[in-house]
Protein backbone atom coordinates (compact mmCIF):
# COMPACT_ATOMS: atom_id res chain seq x y z
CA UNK A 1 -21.89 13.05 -17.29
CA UNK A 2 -24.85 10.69 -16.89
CA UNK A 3 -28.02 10.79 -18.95
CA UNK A 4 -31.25 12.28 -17.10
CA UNK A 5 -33.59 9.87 -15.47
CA UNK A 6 -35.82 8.46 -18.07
CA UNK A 7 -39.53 10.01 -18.58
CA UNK A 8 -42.46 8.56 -16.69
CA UNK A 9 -43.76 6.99 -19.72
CA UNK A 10 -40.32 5.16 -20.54
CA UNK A 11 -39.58 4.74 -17.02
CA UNK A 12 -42.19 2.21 -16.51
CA UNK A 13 -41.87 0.93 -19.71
CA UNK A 14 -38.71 -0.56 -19.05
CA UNK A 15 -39.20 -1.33 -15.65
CA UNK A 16 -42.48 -3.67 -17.40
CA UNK A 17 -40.71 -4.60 -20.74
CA UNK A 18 -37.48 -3.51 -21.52
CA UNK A 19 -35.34 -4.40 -18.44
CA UNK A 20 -33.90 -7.63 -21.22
CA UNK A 21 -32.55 -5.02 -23.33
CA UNK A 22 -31.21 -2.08 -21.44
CA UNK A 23 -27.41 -3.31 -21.10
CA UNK A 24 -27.54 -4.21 -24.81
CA UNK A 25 -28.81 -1.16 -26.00
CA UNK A 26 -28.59 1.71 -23.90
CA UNK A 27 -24.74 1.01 -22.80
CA UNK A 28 -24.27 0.53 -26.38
CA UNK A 29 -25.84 3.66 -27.35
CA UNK A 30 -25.16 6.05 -24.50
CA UNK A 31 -21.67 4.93 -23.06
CA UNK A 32 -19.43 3.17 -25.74
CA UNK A 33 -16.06 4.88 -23.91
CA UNK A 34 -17.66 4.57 -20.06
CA UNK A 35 -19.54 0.77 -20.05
CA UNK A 36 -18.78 0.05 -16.52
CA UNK A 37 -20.19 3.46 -15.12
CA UNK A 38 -23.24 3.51 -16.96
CA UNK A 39 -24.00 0.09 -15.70
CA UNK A 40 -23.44 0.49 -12.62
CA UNK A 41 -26.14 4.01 -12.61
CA UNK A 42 -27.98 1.96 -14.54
CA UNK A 43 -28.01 -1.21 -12.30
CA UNK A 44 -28.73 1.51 -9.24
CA UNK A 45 -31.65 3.30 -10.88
CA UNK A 46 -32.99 -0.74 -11.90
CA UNK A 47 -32.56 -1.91 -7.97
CA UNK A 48 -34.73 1.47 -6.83
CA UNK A 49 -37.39 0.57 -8.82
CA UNK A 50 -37.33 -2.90 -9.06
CA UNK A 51 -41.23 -3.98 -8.83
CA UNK A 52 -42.04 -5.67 -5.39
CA UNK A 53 -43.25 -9.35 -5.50
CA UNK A 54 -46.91 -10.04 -5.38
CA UNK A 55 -48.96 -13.20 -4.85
CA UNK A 56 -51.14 -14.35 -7.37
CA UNK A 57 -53.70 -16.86 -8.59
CA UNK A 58 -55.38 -17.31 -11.66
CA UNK A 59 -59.30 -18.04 -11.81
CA UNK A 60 -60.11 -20.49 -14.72
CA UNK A 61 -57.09 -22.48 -16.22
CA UNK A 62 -58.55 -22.36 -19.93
CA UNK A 63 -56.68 -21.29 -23.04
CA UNK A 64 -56.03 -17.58 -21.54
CA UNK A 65 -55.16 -18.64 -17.83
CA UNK A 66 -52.95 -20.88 -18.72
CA UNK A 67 -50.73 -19.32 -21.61
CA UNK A 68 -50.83 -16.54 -18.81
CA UNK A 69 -49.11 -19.02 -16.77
CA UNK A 70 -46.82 -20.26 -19.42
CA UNK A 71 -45.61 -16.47 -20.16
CA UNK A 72 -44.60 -16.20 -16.48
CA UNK A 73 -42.94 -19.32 -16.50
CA UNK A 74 -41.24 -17.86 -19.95
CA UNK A 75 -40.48 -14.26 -18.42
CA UNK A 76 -38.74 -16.69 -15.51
CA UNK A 77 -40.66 -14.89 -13.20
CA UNK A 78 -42.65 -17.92 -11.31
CA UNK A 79 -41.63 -17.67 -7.48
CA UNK A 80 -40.11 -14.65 -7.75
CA UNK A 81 -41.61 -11.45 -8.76
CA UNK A 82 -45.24 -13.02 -10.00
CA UNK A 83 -45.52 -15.92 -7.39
CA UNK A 84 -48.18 -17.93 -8.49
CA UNK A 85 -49.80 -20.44 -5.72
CA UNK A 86 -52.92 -21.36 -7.28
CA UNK A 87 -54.80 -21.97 -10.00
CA UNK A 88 -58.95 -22.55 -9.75
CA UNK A 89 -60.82 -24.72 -12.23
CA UNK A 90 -63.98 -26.63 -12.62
CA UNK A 91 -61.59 -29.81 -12.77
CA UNK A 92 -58.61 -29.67 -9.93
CA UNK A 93 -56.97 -32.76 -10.89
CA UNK A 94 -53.25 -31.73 -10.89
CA UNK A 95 -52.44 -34.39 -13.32
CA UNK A 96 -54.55 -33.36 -15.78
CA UNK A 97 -53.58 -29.61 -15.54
CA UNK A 98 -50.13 -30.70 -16.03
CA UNK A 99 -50.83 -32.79 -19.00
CA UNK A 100 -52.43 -29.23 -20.31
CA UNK A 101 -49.77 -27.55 -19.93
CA UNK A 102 -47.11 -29.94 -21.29
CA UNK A 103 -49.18 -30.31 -24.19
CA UNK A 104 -50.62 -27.55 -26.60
CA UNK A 105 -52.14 -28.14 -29.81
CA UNK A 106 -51.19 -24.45 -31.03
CA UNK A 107 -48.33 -23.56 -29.07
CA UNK A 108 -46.15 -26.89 -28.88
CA UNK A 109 -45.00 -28.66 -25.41
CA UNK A 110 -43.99 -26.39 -22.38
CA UNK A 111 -40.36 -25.69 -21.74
CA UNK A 112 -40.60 -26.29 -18.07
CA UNK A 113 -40.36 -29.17 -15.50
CA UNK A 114 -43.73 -29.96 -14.48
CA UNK A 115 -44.69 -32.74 -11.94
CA UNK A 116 -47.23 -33.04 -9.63
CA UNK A 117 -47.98 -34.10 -6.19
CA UNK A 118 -50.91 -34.60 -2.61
CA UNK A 119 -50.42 -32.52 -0.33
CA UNK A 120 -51.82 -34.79 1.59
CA UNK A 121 -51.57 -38.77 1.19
CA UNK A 122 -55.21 -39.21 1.62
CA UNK A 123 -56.58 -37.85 -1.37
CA UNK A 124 -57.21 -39.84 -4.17
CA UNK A 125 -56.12 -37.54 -6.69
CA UNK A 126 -52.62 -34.91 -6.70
CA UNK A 127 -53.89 -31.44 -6.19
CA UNK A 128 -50.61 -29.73 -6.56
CA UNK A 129 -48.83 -29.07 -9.61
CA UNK A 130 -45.02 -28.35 -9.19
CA UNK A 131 -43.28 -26.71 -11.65
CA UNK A 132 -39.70 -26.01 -11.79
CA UNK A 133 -39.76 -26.99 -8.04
CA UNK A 134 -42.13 -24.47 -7.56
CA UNK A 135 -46.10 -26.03 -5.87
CA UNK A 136 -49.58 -24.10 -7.14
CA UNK A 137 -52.63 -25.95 -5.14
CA UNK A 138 -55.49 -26.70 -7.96
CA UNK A 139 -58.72 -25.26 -6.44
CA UNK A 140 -61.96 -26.26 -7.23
CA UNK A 141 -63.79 -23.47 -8.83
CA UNK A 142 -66.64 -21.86 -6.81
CA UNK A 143 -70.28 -20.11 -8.03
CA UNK A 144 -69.46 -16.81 -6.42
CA UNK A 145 -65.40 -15.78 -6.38
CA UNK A 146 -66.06 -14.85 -2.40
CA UNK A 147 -65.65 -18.62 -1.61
CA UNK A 148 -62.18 -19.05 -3.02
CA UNK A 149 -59.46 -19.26 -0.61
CA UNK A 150 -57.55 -16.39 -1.41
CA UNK A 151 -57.10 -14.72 2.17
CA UNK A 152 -56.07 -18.35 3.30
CA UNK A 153 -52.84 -18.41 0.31
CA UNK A 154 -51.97 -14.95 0.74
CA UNK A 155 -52.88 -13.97 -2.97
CA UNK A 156 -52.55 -10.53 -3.87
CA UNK A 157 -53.45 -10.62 -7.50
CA UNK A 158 -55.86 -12.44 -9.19
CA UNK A 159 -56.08 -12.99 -12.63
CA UNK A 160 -59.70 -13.39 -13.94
CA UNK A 161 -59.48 -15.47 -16.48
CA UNK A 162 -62.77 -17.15 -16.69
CA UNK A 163 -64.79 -15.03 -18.73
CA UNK A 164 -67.97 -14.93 -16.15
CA UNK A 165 -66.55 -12.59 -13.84
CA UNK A 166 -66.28 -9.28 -15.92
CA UNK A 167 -68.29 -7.48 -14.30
CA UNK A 168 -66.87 -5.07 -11.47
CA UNK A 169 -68.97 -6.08 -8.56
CA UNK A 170 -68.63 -9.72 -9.57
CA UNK A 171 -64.68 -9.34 -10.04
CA UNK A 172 -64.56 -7.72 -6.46
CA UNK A 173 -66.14 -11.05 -5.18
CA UNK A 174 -62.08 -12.10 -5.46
CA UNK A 175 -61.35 -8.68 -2.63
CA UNK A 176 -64.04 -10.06 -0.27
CA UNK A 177 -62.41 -13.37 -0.86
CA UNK A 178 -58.95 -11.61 0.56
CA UNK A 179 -57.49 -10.27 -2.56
CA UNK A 180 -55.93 -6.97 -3.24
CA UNK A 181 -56.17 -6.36 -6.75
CA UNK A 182 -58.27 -8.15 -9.95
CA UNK A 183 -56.81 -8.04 -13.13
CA UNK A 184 -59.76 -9.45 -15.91
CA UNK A 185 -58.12 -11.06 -18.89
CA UNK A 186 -61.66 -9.88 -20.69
CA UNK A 187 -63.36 -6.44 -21.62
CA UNK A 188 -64.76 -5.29 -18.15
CA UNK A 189 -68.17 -3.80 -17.58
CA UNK A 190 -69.31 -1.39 -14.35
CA UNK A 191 -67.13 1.04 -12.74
CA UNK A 192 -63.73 -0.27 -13.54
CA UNK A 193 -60.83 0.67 -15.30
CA UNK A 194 -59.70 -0.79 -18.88
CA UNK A 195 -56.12 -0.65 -19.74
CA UNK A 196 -53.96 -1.20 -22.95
CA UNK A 197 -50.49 -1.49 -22.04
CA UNK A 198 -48.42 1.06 -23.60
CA UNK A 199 -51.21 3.10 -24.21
CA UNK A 200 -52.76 4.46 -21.16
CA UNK A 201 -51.12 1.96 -18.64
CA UNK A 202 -49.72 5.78 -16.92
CA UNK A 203 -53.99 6.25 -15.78
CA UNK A 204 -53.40 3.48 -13.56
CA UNK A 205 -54.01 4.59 -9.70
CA UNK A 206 -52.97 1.76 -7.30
CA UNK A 207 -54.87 3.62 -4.63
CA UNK A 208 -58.33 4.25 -5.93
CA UNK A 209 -58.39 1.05 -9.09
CA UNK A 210 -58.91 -2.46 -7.15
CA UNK A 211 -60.19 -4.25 -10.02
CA UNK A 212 -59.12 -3.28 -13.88
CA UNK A 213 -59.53 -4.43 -17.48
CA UNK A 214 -57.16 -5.81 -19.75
CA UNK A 215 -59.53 -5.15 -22.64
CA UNK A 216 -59.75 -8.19 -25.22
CA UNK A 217 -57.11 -9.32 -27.54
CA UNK A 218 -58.63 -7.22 -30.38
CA UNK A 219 -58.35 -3.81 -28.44
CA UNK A 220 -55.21 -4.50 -27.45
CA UNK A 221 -54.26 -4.85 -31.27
CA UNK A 222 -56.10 -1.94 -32.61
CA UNK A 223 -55.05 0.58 -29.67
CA UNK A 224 -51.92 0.44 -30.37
CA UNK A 225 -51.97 1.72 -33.92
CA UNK A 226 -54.45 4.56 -33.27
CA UNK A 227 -52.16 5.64 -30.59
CA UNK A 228 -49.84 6.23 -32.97
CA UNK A 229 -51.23 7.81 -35.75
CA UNK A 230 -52.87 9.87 -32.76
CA UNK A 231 -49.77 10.88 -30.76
CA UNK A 232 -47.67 11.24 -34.17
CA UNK A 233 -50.33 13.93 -35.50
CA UNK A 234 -51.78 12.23 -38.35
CA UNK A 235 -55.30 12.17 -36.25
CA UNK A 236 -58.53 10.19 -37.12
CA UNK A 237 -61.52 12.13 -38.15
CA UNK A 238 -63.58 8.60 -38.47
CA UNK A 239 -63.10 4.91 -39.18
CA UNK A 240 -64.03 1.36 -39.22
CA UNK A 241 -62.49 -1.52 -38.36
CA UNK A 242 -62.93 -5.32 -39.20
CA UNK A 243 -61.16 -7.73 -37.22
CA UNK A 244 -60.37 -11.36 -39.17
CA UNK A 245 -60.49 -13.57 -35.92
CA UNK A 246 -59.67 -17.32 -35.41
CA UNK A 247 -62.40 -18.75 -33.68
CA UNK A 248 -62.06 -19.45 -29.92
CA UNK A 249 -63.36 -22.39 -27.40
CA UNK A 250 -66.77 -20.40 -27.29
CA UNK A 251 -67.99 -21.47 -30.61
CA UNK A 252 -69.14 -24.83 -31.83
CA UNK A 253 -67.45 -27.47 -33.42
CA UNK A 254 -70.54 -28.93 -35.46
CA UNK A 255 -73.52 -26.68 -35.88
CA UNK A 256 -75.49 -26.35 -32.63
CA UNK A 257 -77.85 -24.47 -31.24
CA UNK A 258 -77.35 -20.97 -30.50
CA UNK A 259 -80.35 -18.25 -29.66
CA UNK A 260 -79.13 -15.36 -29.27
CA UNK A 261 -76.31 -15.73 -32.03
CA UNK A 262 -77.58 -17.89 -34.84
CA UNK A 263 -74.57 -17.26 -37.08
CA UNK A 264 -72.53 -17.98 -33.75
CA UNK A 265 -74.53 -21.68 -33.88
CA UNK A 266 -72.75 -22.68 -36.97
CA UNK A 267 -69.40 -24.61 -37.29
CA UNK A 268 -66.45 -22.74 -36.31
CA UNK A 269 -63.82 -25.01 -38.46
CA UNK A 270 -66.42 -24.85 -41.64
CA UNK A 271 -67.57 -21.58 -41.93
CA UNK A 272 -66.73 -17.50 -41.85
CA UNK A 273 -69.07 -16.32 -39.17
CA UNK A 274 -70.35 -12.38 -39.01
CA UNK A 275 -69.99 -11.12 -35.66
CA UNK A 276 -70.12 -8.41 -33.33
CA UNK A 277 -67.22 -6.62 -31.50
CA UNK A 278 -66.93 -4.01 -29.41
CA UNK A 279 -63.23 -3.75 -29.68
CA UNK A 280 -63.06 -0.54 -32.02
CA UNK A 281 -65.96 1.47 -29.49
CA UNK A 282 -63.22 0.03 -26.39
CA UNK A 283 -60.30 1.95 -28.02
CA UNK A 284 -62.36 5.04 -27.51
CA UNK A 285 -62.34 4.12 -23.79
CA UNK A 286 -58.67 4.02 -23.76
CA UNK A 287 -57.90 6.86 -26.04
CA UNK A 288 -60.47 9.47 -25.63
CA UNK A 289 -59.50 11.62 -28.57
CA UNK A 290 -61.42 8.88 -30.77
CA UNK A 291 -64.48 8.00 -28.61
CA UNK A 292 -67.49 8.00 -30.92
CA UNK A 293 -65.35 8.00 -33.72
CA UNK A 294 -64.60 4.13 -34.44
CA UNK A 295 -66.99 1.46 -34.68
CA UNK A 296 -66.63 -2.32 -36.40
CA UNK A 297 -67.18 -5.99 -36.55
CA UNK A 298 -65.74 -9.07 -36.81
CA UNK A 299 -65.26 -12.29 -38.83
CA UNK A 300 -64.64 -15.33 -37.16
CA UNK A 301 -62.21 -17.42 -39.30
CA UNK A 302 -61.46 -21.30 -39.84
CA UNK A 303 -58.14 -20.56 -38.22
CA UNK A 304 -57.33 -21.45 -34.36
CA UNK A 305 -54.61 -18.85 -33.85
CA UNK A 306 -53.41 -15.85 -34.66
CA UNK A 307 -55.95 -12.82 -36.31
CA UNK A 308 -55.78 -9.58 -37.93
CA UNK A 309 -57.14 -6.07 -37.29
CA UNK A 310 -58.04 -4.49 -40.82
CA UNK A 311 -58.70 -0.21 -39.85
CA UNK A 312 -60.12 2.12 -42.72
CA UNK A 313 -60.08 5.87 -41.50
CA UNK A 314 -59.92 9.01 -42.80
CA UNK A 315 -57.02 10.84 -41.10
CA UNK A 316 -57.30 14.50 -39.77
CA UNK A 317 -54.50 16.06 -42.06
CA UNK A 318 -53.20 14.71 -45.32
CA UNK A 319 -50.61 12.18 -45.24
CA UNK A 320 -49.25 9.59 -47.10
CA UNK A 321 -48.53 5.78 -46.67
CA UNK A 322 -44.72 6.73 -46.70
CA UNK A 323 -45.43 8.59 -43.67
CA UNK A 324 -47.30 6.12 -41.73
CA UNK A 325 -44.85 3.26 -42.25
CA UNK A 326 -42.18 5.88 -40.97
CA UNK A 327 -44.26 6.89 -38.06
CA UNK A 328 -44.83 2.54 -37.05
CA UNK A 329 -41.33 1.89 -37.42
CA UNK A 330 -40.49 4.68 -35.14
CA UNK A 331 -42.96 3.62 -32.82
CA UNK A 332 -42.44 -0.25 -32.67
CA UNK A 333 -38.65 0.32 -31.94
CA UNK A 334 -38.79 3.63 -29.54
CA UNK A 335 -42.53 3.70 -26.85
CA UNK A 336 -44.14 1.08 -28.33
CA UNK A 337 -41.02 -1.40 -28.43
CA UNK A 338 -42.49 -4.09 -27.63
CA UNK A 339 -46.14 -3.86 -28.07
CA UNK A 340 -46.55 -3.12 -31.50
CA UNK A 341 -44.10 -4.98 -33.90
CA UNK A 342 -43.78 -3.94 -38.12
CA UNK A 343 -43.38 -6.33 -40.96
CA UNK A 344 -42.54 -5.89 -44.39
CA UNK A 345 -42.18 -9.07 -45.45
CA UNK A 346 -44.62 -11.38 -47.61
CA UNK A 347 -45.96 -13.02 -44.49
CA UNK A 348 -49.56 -15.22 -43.33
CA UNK A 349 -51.48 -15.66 -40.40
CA UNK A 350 -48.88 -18.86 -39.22
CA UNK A 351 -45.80 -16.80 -38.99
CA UNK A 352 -47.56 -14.79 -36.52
CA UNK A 353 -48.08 -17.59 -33.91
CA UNK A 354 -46.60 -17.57 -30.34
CA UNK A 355 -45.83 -13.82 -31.57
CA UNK A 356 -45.45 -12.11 -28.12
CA UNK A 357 -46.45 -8.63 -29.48
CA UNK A 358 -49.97 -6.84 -29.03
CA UNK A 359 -50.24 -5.74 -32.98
CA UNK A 360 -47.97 -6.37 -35.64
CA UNK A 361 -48.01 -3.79 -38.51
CA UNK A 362 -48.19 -4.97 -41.86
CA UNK A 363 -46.63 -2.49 -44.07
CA UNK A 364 -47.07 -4.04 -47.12
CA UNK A 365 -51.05 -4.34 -46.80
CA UNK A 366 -51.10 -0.66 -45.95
CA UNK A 367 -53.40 1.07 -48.93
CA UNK A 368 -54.52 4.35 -49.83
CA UNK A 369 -57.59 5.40 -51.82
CA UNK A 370 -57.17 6.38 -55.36
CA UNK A 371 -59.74 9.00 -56.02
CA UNK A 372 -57.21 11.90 -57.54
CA UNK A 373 -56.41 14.14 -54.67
CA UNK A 374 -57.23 11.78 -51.77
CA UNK A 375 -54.70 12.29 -49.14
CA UNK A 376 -56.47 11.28 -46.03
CA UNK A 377 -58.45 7.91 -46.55
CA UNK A 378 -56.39 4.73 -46.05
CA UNK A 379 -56.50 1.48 -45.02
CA UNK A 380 -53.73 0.00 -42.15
CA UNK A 381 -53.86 -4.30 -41.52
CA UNK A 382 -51.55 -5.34 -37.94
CA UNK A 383 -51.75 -8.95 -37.04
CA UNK A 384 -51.89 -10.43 -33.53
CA UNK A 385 -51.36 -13.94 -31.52
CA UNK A 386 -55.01 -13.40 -29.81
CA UNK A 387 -53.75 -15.86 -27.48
CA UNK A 388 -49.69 -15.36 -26.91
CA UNK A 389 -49.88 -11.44 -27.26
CA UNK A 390 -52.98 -10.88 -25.16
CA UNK A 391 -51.33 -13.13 -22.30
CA UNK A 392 -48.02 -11.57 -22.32
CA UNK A 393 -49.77 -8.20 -21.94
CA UNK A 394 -51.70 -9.73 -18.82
CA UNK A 395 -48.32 -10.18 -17.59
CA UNK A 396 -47.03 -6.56 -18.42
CA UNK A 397 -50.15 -5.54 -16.78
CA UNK A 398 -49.24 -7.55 -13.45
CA UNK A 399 -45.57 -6.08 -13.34
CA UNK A 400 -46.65 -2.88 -14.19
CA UNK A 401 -49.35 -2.84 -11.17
CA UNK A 402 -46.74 -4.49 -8.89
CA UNK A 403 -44.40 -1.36 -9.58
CA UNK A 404 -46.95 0.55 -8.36
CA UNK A 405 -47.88 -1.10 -5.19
């Protein structure tokens, strides 16, 4: 007799992430004396629900658009279910956006065949990269997103990936523009939707959401662990959190000038900068059961990849750190499989990098205060790729709305 039809929360979790491993481990697990028959229901359930494909161009080909790129190159999912036919840039010479992407400073060379080519002879300049066969026109990037050809290359998705557009109204310039959907690679602002995949991805409402956050790398870190200690029924009464962040292409290289920010002005490679976050208040967004309760701030690091999220709460029962490494390790390998990762090995900041995972516990850093008695103040570090991670989830995000459509 077959198993039941997964829940709606695993059901488009593996539709969006765990499609790779379902032969391995659920015919494994489920059907050691019937393989054949549970892969063929399973096979049939897969082609019912298999996500339609969706057209889709990326505004601004910096560090996030194009590791977004690379990830759906990686998934193998360029031409097929993510069909990507344009990228938009200040810069569209196709040359020099392949020479980006066969070279990365952080991330090593790209895995894929890239070439380029005019689509017409005229030009002085190629204007169409072509990667593993597959052509993406390089557009030149426009004041307001209504002037970008979308309607004319049949894009359904676009990924905002600029980090001017985050604004709803702004980010619907891309539906005037003949677009059906915005995803912002950013925290949003105005009436849209902000979504952590594998925490609230299930709020997600194809008909009424147009445009929708993917939060920021940081959110997408913490979220994860709150939703555990949440769901589990460990609880957070309060808590602050301190995120340990590489810097990023919006900070200087030499000191420079800097109004608003002064701290921001200084050098990024030279210096630990205080700075302000609003990942920790953005969890409450996503998880209500903690808005108002989290707040924090960040420090941006000498390191260009890979940070950590360091949350102090006091839970809302006593528990013990025995308890919360049992309650990650269940997570990271049942619901969260995927999205939040546990370590507890002796590891740094490097062997985190091109680590596809949203947060990665650290089980060893995990501390408890030592007042006698104290059962419900602790301290919980998870590292993430703010680069890799966050654009892999971009990607869950897009296969998780196609589904959907």
């Amino acid at each position: 007799m077959f198993v039941d039809p997964p829940s709606a929360e695993d059901e488009d979790y593996l539709i969006t992430h765990m499609i790779p491993h379902l032969i391995n481990d659920m015919v494994v697990d489920l059907a050691k004396d019937r393989p054949g028959d549970i892969v063929d229901y399973l096979m049939k359930w897969l082609g019912e629900r298999k996500p339609k494909p969706i057209t889709v161009g990326i505004n601004g080909f910096g560090r996030i658009g194009r590791m977004v790129f690379q990830a759906i190159c990686d998934q193998d999912l360029l031409g097929t279910l993510l069909n990507v036919v344009a990228v938009v840039d200040m810069a569209t010479d196709a040359d020099y956006f392949a020479y980006q992407m066969k070279f990365d400073s952080m991330h090593g060379k790209f895995k894929h065949k890239v070439s380029t080519e005019k689509s017409d002879p005229s030009l002085k300049e190629a204007d169409t990269l072509v990667v593993n066969g597959h052509k993406i026109k390089c557009c030149a990037a426009t004041r307001n997103p209504e002037d970008l050809p979308w309607g004319k290359l049949g894009v359904d998705y676009v990924v905002e990936s600029t980090g001017i557009f985050t604004e709803a109204n702004a980010a619907r310039g891309h539906i005037k523009a003949g677009a059906k959907k915005v995803v912002i690679s950013a925290p949003g602002k105005g009436d849209l939707k902000t979504i952590v995949m594998g925490v609230n991805n299930q709020e997600y409402d194809a008909k009424t959401m147009d445009v929708v956050s993917n939060a920021s790398c940081t959110t997408n870190c913490l979220a994860p662990l709150v939703h555990v200690l949440c769901k589990e029924g460990i609880g957070i009464e309060k808590g602050l959190m301190t995120t340990i962040h590489s810097y990023t292409a919006t900070q200087k290289v030499v000191d420079g000038p800097s109004k608003k920010d002064w701290r921001g002005g200084r050098a990024a490679a030279y210096n630990i900068i205080p700075s302000a976050t609003g990942a920790a208040k953005a969890v409450g967004e996503v998880l209500p059961v903690v808005k108002g309760k989290l707040t924090g701030m960040a420090f941006r690091v000498p390191t260009a990849d890979v940070s950590a999220v360091d949350l102090t709460f006091i839970a809302q029962k006593d528990t013990s750190i025995e308890e919360i490494d049992s309650l990650m390790k269940k997570a990271s390998k049942t619901y969260m499989r995927g999205i939040l990762g546990v370590t507890d090995e002796e590891l740094v900041s490097t062997d985190f990098l091109h680590d596809a995972r949203s947060s990665v516990y650290d089980s060893l850093a995990t501390t408890q205060n030592n007042l006698k008695g104290e059962k419900r103040m602790f301290k919980v570090v998870s590292w993430y790729d703010n680069e890799w991670g966050y654009s892999n989830r971009v990607v869950d995000l897009l296969k998780f709305m196609a589904s959907k459509a």
